[in-house]
Protein backbone atom coordinates (compact mmCIF):
# COMPACT_ATOMS: atom_id res chain seq x y z
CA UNK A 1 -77.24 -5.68 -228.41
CA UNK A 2 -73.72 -4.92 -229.35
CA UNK A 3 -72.38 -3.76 -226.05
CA UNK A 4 -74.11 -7.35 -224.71
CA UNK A 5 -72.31 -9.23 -227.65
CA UNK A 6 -68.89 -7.22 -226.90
CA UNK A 7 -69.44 -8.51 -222.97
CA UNK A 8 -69.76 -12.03 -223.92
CA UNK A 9 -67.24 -12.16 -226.45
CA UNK A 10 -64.65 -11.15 -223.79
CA UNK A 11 -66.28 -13.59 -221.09
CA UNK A 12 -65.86 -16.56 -223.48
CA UNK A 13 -61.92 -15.03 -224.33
CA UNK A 14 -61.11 -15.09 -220.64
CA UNK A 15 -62.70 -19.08 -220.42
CA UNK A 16 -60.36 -19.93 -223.47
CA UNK A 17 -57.26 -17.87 -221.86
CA UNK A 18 -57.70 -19.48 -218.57
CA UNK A 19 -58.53 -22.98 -219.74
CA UNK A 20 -55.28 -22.96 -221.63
CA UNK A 21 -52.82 -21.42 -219.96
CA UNK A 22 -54.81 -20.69 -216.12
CA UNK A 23 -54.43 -17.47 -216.78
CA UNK A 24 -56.23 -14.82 -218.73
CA UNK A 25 -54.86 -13.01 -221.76
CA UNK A 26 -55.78 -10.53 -223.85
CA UNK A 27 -57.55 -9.86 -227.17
CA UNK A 28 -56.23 -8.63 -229.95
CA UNK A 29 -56.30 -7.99 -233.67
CA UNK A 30 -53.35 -10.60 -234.09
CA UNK A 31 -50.55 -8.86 -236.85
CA UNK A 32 -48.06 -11.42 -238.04
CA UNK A 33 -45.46 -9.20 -236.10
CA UNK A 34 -41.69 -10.44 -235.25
CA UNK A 35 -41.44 -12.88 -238.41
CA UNK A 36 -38.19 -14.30 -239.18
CA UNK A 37 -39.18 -15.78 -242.19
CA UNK A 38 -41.45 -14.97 -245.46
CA UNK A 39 -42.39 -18.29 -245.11
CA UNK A 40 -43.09 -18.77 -241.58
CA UNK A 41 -46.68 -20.88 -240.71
CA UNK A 42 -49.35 -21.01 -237.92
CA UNK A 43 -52.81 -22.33 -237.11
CA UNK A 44 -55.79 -20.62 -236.43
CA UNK A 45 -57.93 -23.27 -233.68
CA UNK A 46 -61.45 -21.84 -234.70
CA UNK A 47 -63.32 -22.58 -231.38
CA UNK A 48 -66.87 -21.80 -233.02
CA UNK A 49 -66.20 -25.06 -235.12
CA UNK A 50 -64.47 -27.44 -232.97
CA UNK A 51 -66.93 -30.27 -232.65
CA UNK A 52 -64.34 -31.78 -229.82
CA UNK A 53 -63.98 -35.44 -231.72
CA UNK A 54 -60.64 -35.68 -230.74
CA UNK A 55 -59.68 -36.82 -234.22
CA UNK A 56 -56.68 -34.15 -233.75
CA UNK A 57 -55.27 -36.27 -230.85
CA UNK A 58 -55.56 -39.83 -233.21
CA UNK A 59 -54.34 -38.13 -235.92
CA UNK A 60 -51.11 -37.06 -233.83
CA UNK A 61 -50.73 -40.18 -232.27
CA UNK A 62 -50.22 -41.99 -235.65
CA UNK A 63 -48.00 -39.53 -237.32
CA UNK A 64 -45.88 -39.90 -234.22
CA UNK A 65 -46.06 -43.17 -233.70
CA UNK A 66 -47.10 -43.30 -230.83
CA UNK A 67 -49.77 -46.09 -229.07
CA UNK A 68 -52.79 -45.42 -230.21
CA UNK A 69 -56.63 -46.80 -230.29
CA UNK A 70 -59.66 -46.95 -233.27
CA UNK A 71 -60.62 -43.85 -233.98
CA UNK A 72 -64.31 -45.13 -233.09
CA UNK A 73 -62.79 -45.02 -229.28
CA UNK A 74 -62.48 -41.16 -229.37
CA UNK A 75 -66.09 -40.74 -229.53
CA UNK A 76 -65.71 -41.31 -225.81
CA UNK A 77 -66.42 -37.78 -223.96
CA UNK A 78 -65.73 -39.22 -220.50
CA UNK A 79 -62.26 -37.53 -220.81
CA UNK A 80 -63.59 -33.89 -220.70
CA UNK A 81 -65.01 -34.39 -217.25
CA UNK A 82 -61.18 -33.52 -215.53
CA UNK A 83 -58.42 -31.25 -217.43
CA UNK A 84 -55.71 -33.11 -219.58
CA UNK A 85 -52.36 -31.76 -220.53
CA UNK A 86 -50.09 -32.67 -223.39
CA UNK A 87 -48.27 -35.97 -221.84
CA UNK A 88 -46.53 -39.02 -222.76
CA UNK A 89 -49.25 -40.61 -223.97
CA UNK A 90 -50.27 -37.35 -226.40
CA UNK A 91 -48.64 -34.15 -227.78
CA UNK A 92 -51.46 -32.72 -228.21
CA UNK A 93 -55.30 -32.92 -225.76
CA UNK A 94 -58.86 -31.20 -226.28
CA UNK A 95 -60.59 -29.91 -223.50
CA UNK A 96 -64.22 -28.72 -222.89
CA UNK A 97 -65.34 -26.01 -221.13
CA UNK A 98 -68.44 -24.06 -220.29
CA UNK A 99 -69.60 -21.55 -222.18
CA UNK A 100 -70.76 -18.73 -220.52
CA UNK A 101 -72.95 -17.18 -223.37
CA UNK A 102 -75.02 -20.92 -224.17
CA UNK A 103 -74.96 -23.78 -221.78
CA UNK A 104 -76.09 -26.15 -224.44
CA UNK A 105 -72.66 -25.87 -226.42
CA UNK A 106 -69.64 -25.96 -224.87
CA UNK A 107 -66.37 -24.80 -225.74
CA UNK A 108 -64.03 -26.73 -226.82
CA UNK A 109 -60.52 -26.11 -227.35
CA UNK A 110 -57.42 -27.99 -228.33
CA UNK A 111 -53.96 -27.43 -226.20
CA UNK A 112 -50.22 -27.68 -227.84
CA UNK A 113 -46.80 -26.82 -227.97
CA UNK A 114 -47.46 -22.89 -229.40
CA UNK A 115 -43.94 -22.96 -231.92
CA UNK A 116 -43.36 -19.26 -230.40
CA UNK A 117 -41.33 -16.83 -232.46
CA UNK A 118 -39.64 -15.66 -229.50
CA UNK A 119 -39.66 -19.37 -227.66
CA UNK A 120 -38.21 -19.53 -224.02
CA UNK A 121 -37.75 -22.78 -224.54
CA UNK A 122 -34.88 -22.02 -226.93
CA UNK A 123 -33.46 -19.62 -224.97
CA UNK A 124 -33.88 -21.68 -221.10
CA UNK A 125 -31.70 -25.11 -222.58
CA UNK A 126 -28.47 -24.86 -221.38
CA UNK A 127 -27.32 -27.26 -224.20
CA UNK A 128 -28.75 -26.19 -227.45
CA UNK A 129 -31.00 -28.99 -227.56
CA UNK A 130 -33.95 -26.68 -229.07
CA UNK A 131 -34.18 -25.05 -232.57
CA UNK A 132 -36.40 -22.54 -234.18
CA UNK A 133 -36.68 -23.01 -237.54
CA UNK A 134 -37.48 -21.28 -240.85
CA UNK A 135 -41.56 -22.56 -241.26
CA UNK A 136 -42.23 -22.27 -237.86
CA UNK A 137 -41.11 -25.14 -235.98
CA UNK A 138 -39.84 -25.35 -232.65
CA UNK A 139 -38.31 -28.67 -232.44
CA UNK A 140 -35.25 -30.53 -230.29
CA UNK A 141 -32.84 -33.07 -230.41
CA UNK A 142 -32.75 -36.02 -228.28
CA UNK A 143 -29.01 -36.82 -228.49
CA UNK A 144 -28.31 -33.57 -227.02
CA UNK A 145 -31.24 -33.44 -224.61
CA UNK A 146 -30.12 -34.01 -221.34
CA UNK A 147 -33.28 -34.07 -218.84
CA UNK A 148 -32.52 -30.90 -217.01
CA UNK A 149 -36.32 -29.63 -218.01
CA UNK A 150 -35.58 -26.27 -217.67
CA UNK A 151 -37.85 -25.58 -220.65
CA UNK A 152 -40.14 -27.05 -219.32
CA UNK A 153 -39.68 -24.30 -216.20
CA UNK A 154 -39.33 -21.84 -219.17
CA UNK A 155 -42.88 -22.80 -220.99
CA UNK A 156 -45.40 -19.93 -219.50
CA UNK A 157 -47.99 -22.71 -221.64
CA UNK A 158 -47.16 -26.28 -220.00
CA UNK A 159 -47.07 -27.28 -223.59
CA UNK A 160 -44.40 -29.80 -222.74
CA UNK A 161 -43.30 -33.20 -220.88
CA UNK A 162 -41.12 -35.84 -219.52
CA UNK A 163 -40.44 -38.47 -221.14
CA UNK A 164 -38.81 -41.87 -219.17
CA UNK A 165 -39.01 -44.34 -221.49
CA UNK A 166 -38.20 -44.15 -225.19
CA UNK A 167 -38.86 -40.89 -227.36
CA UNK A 168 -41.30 -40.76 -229.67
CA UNK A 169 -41.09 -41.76 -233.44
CA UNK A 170 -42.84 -40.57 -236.35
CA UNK A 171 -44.22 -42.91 -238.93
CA UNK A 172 -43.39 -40.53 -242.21
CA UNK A 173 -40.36 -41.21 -243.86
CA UNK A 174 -37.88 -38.65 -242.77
CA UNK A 175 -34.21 -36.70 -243.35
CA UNK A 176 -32.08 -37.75 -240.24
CA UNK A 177 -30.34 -34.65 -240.81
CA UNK A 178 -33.82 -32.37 -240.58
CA UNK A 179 -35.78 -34.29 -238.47
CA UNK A 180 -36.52 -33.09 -235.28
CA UNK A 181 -35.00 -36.20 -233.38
CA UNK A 182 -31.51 -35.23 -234.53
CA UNK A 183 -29.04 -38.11 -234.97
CA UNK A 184 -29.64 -41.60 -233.42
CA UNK A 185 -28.93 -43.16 -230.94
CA UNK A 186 -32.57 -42.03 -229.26
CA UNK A 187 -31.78 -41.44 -225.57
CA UNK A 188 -34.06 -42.16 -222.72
CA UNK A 189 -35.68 -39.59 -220.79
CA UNK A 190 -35.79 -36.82 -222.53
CA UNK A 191 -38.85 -33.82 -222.88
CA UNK A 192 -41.52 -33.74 -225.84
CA UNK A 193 -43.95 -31.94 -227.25
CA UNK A 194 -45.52 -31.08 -230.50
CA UNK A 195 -43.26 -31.02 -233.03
CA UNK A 196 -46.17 -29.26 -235.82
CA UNK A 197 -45.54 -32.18 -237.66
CA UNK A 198 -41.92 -30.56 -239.23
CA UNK A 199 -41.84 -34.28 -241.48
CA UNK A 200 -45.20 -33.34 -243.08
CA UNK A 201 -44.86 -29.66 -243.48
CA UNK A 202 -41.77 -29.90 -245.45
CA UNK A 203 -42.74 -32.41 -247.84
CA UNK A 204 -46.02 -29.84 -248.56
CA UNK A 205 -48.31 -31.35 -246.20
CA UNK A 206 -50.17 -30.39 -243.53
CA UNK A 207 -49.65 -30.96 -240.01
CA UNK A 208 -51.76 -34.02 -238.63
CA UNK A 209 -54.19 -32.52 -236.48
CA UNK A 210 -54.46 -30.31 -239.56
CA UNK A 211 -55.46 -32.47 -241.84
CA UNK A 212 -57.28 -35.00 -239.95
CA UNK A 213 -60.49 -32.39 -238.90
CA UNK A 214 -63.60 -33.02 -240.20
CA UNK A 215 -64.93 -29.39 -240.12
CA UNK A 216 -62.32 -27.58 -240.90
CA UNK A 217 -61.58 -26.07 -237.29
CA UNK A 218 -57.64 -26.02 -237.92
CA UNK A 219 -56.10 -23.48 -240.30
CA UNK A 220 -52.99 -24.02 -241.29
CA UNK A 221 -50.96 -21.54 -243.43
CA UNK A 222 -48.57 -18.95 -244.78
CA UNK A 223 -48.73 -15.84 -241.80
CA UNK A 224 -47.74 -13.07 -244.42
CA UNK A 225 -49.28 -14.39 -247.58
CA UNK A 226 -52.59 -11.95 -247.69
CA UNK A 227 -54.53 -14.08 -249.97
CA UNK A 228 -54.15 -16.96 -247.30
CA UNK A 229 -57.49 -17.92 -244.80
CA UNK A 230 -55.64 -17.67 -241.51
CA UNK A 231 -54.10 -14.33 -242.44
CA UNK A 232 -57.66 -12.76 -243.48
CA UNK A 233 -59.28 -14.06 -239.96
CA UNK A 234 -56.34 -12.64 -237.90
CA UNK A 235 -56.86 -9.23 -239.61
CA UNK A 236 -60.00 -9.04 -239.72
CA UNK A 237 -61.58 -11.20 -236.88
CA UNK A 238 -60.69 -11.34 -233.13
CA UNK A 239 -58.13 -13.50 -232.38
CA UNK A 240 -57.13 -14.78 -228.90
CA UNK A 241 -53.11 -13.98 -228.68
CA UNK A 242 -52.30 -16.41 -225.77
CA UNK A 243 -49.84 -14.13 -223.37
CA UNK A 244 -49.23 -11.78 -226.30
CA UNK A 245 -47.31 -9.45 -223.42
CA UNK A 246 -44.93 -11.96 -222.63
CA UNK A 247 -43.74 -11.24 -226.67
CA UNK A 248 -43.01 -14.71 -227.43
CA UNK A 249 -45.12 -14.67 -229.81
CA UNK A 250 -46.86 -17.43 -230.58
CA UNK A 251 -48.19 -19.17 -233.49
CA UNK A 252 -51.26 -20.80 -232.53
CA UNK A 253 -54.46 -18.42 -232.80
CA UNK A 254 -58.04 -19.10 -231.19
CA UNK A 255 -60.66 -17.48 -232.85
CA UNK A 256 -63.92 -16.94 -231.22
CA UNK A 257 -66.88 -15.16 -232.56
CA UNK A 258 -70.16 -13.91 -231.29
C-alpha cells in the first residue's frame, strides 16, 4: 500500500508540474535555501484543500483595482473547461485538473507570478524596471517599464502579461515611494503580474488571495521562522518545488498529500 501511495503521489506531482508550468518538475523536501532576508515570505497553495471558488481571483481583483464582478459570479465553473493564464483581466487564475488517483475530485490549483529568489525577470530587463525586495516581492515600475517584454521571454512560469491600456491600481492606501508602481505618471503598455500584494504585506497584512480563502488553502508566512505553518509543512511534508533546477527559487509551494 505504500509503494501504491508513493506511485500516485508522484502521478498527481507531475499533473500539478505540468498544469502549471507544461512541464514536469520535481519533488522535493523544500529547505528555505538562498534567502536574502530573515524576513523573507512565501505561500504554501495546499492543493488537498483548494475547493477551486475562485475567491483568490475576486479577492485580487479588488485589492488591485481592477474590474471586477459579485463574488456570487465566481461560483461559475464553466471557466475550468479550457486553461487560463494570468492576463489583463487577472494576476492571478485557478485551474482544474484531473486527478489521476480519484476522478470524483479534481485538482485544483491556483497559477501566479512565483516572487523567485533568484528571478530572471530581474536579471532579463534591460532597464532596471524590476526589483527584488526584502519580504519577498518581486515587483516593477511602470515609469521605467518600457514594453520590450523580455521578462516576459525570461519567465520559465508565464506568470506575466501585456498590458495596452492603463496599468493596474491598487485600492489600499499606499507609499509612492514603496509601491510597486514607482512614481506617476502611469505609462501605457507596460507588463504585470502579481505583485503578492507588497501594499498589504507591509502594513502586516496578508496578501489578498491570502486572506480571502475560506479553507485555509493559502499559507502565508515567515520561510525561516520554525514555529511558522508553512515552514513545518515544507520540512516535513512534500512540497512541489516548481523548476527547483532552474535555481530561481521560488516562493510559491504546492503541497499535495496522499
Amino acid at each position: 500500500m505504500e509503494k501504491q501511495n508513493r506511485r500516485d503521489f508522484f502521478k498527481t506531482a507531475a499533473v500539478i508540474g505540468t498544469a502549471l508550468t507544461g512541464i514536469p518538475t520535481k519533488t522535493a523536501k523544500a529547505a528555505a535555501k538562498n534567502i536574502l532576508s530573515e524576513e523573507r515570505m512565501g505561500v504554501l497553495v495546499d492543493t488537498t484543500v483548494c475547493i477551486g471558488c475562485r475567491n483568490c481571483e475576486w479577492a485580487c481583483k479588488n485589492a488591485h483595482g481592477m474590474p471586477n464582478q459579485s463574488i456570487e459570479n465566481y461560483d461559475d465553473r464553466s471557466v475550468f473547461k479550457q486553461m487560463r493564464r494570468p492576463d489583463v483581466k487577472a494576476l492571478t487564475v485557478v485551474n482544474e485538473y484531473k486527478n489521476p488517483q480519484n476522478s470524483e475530485t479534481p485538482i485544483d490549483v491556483k497559477v501566479q507570478c512565483m516572487h523567485c529568489d533568484h528571478p530572471a525577470c530581474v536579471s532579463a530587463c534591460i532597464v532596471g524596471a524590476f526589483s527584488k525586495h526584502e519580504n519577498g516581492s518581486v515587483t516593477w515600475d511602470t515609469k521605467k517599464c518600457i514594453g520590450c517584454r523580455y521578462c516576459m521571454a525570461a519567465c520559465p512560469y508565464g506568470a506575466r502579461h501585456f498590458n495596452w491600456e492603463e496599468p493596474t491600481i491598487p485600492n489600499e492606501e499606499f507609499n509612492p515611494n514603496t509601491h510597486y508602481l514607482g512614481n506617476r505618471p502611469r505609462t501605457k503598455g507596460v507588463v504585470e503580474k502579481c505583485t503578492f500584494c507588497i501594499q498589504r504585506s507591509r502594513a502586516g497584512r496578508y496578501p489578498a488571495c491570502v486572506e480571502v480563502c475560506p479553507v485555509g488553502a493559502r499559507k502565508f508566512g515567515n520561510l525561516l521562522d520554525k514555529d511558522s505553518e508553512i515552514r513545518y509543512i515544507i520540512e516535513h511534508k512534500r512540497v512541489l518545488v516548481l523548476k527547483e533546477e532552474l535555481n530561481t527559487v521560488p516562493r510559491f509551494f504546492y503541497f499535495y498529500a496522499t
